[in-house]
PDB file of N, CA and C in Angstrom:
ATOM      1  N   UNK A   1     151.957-201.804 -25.148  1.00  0.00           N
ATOM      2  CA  UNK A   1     150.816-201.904 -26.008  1.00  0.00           C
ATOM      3  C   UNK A   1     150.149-203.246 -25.728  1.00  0.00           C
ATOM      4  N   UNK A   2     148.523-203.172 -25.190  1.00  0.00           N
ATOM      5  CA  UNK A   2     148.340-204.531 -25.488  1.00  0.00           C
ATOM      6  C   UNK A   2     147.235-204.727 -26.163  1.00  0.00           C
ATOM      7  N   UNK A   3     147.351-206.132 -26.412  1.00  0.00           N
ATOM      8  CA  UNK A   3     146.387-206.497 -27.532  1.00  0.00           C
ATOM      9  C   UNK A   3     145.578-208.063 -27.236  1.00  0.00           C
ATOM     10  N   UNK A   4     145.211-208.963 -28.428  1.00  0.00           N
ATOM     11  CA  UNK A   4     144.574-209.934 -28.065  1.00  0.00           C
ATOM     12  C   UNK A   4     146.027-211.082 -28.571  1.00  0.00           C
ATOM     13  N   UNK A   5     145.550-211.746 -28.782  1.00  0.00           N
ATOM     14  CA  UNK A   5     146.428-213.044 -29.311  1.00  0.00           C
ATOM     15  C   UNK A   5     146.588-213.439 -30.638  1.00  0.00           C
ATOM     16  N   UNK A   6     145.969-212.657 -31.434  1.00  0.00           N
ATOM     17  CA  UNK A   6     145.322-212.769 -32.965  1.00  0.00           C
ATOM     18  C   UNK A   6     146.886-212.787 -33.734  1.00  0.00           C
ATOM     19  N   UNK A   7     146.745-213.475 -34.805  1.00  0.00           N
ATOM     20  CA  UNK A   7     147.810-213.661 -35.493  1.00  0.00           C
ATOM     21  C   UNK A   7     148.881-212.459 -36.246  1.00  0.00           C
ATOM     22  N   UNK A   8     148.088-211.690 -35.900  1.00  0.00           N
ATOM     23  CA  UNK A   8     149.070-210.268 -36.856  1.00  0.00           C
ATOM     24  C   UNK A   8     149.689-209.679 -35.289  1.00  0.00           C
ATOM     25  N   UNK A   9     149.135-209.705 -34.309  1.00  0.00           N
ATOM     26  CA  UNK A   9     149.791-209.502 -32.972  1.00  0.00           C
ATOM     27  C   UNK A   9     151.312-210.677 -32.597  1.00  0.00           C
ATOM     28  N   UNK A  10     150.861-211.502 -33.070  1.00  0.00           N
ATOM     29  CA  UNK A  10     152.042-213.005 -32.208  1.00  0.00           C
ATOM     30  C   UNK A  10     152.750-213.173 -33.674  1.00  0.00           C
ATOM     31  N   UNK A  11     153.127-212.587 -34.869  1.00  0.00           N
ATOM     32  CA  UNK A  11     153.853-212.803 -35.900  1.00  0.00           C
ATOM     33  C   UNK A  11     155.354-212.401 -35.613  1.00  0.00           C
ATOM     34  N   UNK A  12     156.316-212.710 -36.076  1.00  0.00           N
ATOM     35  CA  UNK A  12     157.721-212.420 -35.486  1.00  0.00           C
ATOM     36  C   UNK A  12     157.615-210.970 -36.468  1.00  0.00           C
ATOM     37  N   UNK A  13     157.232-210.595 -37.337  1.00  0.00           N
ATOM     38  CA  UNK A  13     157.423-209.478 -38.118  1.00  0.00           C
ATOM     39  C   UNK A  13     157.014-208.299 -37.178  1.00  0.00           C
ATOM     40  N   UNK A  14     155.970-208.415 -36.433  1.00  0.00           N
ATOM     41  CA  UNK A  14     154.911-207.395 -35.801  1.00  0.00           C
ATOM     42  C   UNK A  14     155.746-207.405 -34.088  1.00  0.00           C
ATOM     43  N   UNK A  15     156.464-208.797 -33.678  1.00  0.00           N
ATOM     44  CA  UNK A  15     157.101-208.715 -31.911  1.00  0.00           C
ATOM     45  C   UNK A  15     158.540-207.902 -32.663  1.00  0.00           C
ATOM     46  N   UNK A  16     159.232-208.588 -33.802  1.00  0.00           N
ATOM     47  CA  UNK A  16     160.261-207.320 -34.185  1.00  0.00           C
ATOM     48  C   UNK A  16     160.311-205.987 -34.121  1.00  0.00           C
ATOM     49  N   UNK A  17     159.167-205.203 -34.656  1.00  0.00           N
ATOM     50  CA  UNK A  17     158.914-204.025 -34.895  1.00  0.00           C
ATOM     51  C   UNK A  17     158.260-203.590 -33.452  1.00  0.00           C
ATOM     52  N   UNK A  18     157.839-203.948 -32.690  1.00  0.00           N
ATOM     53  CA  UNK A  18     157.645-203.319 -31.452  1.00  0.00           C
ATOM     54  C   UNK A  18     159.141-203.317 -30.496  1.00  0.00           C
ATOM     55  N   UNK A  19     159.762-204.434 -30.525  1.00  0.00           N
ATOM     56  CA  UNK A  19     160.822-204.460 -29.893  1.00  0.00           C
ATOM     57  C   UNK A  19     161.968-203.257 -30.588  1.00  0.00           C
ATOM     58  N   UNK A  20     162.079-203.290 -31.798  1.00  0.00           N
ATOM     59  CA  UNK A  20     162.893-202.411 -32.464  1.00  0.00           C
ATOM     60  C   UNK A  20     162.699-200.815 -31.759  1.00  0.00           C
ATOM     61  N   UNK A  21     161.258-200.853 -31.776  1.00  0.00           N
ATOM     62  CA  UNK A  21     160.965-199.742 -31.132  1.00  0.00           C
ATOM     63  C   UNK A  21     160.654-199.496 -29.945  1.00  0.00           C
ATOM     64  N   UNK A  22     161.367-199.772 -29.157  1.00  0.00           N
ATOM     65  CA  UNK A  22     161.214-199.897 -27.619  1.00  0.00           C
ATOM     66  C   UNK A  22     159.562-199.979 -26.740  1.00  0.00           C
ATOM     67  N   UNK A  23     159.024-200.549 -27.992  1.00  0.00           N
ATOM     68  CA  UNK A  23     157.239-200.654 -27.452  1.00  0.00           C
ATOM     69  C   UNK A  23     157.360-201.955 -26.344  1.00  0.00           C
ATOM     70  N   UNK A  24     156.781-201.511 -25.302  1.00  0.00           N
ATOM     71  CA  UNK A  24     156.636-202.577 -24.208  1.00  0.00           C
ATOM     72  C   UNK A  24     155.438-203.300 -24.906  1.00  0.00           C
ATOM     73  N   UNK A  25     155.330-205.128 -25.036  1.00  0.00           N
ATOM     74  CA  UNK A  25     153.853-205.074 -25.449  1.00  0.00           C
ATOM     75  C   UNK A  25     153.491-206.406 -24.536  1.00  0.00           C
ATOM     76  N   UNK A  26     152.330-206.392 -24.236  1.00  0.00           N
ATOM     77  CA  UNK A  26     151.463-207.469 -23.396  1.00  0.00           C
ATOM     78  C   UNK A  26     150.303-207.955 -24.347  1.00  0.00           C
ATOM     79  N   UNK A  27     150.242-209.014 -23.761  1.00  0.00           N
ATOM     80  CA  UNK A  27     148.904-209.635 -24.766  1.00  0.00           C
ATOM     81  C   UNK A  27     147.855-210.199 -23.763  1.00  0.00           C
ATOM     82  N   UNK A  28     146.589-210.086 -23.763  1.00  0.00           N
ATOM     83  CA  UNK A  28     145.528-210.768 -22.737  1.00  0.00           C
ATOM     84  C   UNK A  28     145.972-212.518 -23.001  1.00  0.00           C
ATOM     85  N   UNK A  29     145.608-212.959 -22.017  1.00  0.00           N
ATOM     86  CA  UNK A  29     145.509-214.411 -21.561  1.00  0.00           C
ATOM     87  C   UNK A  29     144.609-215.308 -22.789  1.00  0.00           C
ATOM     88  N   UNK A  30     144.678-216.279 -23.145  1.00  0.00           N
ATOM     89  CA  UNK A  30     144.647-216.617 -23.773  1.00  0.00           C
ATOM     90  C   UNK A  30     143.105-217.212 -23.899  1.00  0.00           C
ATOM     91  N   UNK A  31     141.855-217.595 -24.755  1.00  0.00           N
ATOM     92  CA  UNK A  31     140.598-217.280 -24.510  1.00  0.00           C
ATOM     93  C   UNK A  31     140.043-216.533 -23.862  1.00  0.00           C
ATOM     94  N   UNK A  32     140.379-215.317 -23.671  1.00  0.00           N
ATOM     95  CA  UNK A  32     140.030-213.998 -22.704  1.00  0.00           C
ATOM     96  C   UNK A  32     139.371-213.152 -23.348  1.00  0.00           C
ATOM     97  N   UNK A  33     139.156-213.610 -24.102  1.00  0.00           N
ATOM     98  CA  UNK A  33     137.791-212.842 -24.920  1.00  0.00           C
ATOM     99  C   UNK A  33     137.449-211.569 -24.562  1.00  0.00           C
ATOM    100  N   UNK A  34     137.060-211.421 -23.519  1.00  0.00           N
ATOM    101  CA  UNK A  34     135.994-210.703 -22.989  1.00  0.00           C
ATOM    102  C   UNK A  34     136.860-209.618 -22.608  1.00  0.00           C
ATOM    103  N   UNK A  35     138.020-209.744 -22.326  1.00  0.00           N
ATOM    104  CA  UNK A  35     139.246-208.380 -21.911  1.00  0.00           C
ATOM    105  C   UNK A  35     138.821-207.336 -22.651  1.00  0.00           C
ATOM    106  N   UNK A  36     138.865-207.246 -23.880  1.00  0.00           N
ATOM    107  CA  UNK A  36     138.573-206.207 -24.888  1.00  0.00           C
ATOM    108  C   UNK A  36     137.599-206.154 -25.368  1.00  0.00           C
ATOM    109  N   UNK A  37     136.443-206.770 -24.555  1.00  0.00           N
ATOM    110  CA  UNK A  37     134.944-206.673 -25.891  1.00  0.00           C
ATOM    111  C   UNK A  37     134.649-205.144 -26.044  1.00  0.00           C
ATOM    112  N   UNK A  38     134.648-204.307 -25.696  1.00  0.00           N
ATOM    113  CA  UNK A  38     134.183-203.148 -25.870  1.00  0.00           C
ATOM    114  C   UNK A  38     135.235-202.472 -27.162  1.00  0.00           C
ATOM    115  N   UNK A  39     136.241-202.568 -27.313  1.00  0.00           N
ATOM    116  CA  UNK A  39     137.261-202.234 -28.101  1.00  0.00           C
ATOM    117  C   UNK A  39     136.886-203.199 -29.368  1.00  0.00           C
ATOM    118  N   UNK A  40     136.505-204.293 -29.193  1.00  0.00           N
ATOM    119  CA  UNK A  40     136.499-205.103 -30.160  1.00  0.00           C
ATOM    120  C   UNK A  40     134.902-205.036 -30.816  1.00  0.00           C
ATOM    121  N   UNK A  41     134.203-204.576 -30.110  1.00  0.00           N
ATOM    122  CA  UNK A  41     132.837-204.289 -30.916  1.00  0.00           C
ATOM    123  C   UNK A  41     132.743-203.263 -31.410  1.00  0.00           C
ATOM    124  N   UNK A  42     133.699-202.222 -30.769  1.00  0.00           N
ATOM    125  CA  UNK A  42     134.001-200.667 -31.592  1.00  0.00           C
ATOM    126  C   UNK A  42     134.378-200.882 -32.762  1.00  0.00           C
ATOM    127  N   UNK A  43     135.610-201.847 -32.853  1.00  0.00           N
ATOM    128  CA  UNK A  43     136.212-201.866 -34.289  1.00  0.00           C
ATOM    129  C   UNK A  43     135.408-202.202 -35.175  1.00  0.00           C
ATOM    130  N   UNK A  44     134.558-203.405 -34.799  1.00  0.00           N
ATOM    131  CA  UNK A  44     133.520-204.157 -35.736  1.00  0.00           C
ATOM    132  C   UNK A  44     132.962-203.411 -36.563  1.00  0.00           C
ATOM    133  N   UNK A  45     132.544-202.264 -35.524  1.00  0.00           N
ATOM    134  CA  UNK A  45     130.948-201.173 -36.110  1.00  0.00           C
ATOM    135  C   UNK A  45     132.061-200.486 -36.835  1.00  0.00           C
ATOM    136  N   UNK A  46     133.162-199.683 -36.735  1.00  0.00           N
ATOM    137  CA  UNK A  46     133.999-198.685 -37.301  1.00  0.00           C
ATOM    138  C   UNK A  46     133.963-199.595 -38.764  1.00  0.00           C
ATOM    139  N   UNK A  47     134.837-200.963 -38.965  1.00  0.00           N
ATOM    140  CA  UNK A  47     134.839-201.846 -40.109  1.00  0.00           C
ATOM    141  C   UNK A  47     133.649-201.950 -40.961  1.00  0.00           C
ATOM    142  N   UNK A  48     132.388-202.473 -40.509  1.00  0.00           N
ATOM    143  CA  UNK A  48     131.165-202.510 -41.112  1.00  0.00           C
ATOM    144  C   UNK A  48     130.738-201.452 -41.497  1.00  0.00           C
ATOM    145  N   UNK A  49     130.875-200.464 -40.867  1.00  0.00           N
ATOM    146  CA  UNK A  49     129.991-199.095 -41.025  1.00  0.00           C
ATOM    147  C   UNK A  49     130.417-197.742 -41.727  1.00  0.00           C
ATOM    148  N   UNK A  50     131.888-198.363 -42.016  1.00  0.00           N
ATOM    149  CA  UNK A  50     133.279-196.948 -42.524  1.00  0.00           C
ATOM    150  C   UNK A  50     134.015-197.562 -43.379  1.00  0.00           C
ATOM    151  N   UNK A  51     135.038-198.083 -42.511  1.00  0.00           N
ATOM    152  CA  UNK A  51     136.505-198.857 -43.517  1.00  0.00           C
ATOM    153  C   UNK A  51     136.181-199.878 -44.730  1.00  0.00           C
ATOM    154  N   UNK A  52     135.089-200.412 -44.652  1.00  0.00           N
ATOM    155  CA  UNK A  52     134.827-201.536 -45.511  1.00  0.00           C
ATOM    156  C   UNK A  52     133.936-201.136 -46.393  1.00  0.00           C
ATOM    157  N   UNK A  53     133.264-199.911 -46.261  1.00  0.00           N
ATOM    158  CA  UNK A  53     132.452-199.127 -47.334  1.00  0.00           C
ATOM    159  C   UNK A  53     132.688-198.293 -47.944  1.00  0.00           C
ATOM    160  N   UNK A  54     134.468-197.470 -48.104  1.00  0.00           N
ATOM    161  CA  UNK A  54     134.537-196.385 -47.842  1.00  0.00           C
ATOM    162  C   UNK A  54     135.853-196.484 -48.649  1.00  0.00           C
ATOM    163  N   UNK A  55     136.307-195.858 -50.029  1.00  0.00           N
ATOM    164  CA  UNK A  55     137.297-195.666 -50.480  1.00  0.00           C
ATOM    165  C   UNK A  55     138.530-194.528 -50.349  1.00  0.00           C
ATOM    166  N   UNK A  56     139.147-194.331 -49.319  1.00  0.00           N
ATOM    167  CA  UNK A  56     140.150-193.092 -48.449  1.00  0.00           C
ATOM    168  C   UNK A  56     140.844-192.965 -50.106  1.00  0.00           C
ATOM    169  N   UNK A  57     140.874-191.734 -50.483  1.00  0.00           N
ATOM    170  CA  UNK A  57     142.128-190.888 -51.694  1.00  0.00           C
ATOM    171  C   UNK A  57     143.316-190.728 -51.376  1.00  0.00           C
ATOM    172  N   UNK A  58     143.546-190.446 -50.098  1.00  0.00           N
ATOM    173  CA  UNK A  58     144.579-190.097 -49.390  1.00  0.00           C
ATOM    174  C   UNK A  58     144.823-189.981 -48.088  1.00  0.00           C
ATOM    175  N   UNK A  59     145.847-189.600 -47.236  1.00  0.00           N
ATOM    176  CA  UNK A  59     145.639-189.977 -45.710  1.00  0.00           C
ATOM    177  C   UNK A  59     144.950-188.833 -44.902  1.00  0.00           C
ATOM    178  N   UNK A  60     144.642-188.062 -45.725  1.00  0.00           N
ATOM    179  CA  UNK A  60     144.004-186.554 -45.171  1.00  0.00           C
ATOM    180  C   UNK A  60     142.676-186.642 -44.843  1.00  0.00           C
ATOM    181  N   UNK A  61     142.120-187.324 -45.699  1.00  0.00           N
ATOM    182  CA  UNK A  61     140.489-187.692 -46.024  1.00  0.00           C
ATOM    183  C   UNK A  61     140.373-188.234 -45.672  1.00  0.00           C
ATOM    184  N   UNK A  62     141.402-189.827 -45.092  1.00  0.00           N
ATOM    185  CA  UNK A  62     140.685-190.891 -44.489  1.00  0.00           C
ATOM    186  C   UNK A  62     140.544-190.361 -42.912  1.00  0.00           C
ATOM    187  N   UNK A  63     141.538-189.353 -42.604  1.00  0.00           N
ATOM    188  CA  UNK A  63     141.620-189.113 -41.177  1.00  0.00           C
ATOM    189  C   UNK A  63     140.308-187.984 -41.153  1.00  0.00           C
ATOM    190  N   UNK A  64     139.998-187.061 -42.148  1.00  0.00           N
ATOM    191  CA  UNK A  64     138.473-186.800 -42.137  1.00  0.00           C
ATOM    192  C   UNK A  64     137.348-187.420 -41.956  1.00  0.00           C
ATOM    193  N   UNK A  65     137.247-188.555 -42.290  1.00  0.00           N
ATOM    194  CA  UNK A  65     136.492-189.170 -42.948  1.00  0.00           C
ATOM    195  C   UNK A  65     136.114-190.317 -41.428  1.00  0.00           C
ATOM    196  N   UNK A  66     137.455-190.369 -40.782  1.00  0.00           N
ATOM    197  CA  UNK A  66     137.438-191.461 -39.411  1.00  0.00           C
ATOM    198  C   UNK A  66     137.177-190.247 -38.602  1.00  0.00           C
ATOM    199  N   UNK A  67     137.411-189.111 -38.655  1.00  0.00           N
ATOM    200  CA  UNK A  67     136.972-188.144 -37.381  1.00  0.00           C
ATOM    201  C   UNK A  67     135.805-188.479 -37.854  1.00  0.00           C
ATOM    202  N   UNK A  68     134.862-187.702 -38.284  1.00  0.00           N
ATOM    203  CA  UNK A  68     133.871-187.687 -38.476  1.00  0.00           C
ATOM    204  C   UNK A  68     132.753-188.995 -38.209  1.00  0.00           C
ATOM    205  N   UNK A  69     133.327-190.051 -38.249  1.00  0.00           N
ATOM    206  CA  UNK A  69     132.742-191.164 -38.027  1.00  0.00           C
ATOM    207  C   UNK A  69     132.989-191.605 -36.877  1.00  0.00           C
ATOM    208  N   UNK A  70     134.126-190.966 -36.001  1.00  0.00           N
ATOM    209  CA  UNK A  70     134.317-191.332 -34.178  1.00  0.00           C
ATOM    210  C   UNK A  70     133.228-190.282 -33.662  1.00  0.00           C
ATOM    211  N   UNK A  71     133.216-189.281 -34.166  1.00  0.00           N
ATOM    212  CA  UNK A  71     132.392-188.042 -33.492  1.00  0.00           C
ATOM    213  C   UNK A  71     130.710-188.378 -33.461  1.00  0.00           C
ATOM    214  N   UNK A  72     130.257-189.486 -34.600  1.00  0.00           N
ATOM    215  CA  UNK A  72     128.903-189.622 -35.357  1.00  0.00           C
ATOM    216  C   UNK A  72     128.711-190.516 -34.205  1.00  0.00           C
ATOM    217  N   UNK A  73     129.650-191.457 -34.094  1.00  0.00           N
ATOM    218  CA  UNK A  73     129.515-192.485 -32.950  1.00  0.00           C
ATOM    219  C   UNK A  73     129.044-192.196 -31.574  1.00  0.00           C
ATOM    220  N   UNK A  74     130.352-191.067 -31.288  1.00  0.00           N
ATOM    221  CA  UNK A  74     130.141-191.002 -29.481  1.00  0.00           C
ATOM    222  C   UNK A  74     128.659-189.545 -29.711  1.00  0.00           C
ATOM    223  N   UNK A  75     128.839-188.839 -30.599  1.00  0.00           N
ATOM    224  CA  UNK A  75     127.796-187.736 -30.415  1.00  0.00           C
ATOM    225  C   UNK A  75     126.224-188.015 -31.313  1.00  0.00           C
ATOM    226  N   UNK A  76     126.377-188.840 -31.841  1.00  0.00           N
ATOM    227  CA  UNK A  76     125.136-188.999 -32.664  1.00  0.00           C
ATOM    228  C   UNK A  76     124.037-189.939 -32.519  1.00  0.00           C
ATOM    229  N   UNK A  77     125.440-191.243 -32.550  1.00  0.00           N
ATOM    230  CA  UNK A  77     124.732-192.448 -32.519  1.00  0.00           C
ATOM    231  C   UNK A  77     123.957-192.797 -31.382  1.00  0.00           C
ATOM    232  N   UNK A  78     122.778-193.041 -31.525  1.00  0.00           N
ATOM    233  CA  UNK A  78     121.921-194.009 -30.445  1.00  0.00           C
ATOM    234  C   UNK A  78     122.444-195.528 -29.882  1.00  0.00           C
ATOM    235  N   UNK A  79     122.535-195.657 -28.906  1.00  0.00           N
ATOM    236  CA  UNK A  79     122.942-197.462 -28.634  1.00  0.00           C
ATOM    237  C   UNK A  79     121.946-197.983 -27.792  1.00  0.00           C
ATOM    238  N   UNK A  80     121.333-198.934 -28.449  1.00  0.00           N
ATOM    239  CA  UNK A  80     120.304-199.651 -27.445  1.00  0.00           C
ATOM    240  C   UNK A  80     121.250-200.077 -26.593  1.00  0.00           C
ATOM    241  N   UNK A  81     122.231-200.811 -25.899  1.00  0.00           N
ATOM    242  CA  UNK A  81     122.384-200.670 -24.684  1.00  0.00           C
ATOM    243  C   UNK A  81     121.994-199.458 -23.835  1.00  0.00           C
ATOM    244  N   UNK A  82     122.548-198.689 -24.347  1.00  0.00           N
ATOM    245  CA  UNK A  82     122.712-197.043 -23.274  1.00  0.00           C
ATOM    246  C   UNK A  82     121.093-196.541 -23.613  1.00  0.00           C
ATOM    247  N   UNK A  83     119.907-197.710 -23.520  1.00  0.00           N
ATOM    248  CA  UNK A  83     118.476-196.546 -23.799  1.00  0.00           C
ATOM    249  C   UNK A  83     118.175-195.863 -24.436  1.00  0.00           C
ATOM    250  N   UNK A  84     119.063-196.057 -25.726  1.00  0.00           N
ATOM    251  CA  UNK A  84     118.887-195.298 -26.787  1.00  0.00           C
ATOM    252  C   UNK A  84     119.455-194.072 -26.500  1.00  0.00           C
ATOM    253  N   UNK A  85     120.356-194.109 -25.902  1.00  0.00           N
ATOM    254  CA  UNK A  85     121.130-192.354 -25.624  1.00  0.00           C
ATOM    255  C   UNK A  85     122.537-192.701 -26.588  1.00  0.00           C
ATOM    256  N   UNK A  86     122.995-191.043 -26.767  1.00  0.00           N
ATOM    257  CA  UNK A  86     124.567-191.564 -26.901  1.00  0.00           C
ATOM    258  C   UNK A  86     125.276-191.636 -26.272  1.00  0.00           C
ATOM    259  N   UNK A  87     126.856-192.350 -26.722  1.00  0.00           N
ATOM    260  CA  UNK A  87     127.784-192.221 -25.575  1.00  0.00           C
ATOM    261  C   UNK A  87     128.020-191.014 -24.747  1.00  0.00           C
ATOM    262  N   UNK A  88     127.776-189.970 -25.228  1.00  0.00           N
ATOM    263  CA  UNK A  88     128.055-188.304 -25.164  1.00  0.00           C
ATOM    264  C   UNK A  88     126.986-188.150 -23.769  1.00  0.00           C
ATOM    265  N   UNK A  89     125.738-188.468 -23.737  1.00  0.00           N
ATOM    266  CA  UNK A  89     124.602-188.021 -23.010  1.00  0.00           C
ATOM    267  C   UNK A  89     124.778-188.811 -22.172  1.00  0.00           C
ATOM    268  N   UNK A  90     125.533-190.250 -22.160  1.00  0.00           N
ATOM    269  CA  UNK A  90     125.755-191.163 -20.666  1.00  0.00           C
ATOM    270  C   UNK A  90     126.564-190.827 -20.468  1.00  0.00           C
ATOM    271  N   UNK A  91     128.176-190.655 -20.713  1.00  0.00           N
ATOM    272  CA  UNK A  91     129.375-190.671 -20.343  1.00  0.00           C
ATOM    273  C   UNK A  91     129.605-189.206 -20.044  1.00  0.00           C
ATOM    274  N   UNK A  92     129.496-188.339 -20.661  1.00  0.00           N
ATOM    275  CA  UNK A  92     130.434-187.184 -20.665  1.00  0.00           C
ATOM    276  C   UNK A  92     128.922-185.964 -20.837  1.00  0.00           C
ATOM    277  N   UNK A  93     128.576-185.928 -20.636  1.00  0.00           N
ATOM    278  CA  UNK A  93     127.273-184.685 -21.256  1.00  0.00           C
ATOM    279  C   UNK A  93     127.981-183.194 -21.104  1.00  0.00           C
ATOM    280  N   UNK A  94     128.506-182.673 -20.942  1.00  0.00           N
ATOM    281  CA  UNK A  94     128.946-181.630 -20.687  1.00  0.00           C
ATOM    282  C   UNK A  94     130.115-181.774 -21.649  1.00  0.00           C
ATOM    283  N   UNK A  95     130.135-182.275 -22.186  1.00  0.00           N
ATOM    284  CA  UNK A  95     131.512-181.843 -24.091  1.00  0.00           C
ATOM    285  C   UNK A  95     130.202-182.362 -24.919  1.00  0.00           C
ATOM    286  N   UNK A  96     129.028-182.293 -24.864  1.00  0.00           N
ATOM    287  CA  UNK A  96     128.228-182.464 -25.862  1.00  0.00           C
ATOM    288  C   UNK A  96     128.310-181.678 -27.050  1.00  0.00           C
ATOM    289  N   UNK A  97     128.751-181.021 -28.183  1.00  0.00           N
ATOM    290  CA  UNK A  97     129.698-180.102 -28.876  1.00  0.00           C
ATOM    291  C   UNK A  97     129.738-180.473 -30.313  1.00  0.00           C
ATOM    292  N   UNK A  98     129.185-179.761 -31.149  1.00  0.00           N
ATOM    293  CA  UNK A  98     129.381-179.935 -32.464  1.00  0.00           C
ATOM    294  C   UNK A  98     130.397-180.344 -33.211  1.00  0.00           C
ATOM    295  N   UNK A  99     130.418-181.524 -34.250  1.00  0.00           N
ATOM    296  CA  UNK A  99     131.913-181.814 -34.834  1.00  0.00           C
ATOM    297  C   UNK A  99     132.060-180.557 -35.661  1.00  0.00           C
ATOM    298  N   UNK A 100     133.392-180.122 -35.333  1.00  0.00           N
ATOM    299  CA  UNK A 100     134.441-179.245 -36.393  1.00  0.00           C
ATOM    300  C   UNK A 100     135.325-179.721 -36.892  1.00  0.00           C
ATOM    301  N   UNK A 101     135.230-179.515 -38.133  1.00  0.00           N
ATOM    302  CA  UNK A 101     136.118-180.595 -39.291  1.00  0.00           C
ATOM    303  C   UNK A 101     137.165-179.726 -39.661  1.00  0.00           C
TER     304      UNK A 101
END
């Protein structure tokens, strides 16, 4: 598993529990910022735009509730990087495909 350097990653509670569980884990180099920006601007928008607005009842709904908001992303959303297309119409166009919940 790898990750950045961030403090809930390098805690002895969090290297225990991967080791316990035979998780191999690596961490990027240290000011390496840039290793994960794409992962790390995903989360941002997922946080701002879902998790931080959004009260889950239970784990059924929240996993509704996060499909639906990965699917809005790669099939809906516009990204001015990508010309205003979605990820769906640059990356993959051919699973272009209605969410089924």
């Amino acid at each position: 598993m790898n990750s950045d350097q961030g403090c809930q990653f390098t805690s002895q509670q969090y290297i225990d529990f991967v080791r316990e569980n035979s998780i191999r884990q690596s961490m990027d180099g240290k000011s390496r910022w840039a290793d994960n920006i794409m992962i790390e601007r995903w989360f941002r928008s997922f946080k701002y735009e879902e998790a931080y607005l959004t009260q889950y009842n239970n784990i059924k709904e929240a996993r509704a509730d996060i499909g639906r908001y990965i699917h809005t992303y790669n099939f809906e959303r516009c990204h001015s990087a990508l010309d205003n297309k979605t990820l769906a119409e640059c990356y993959y166009p051919a699973m272009i495909l209605p969410y089924v919940d």
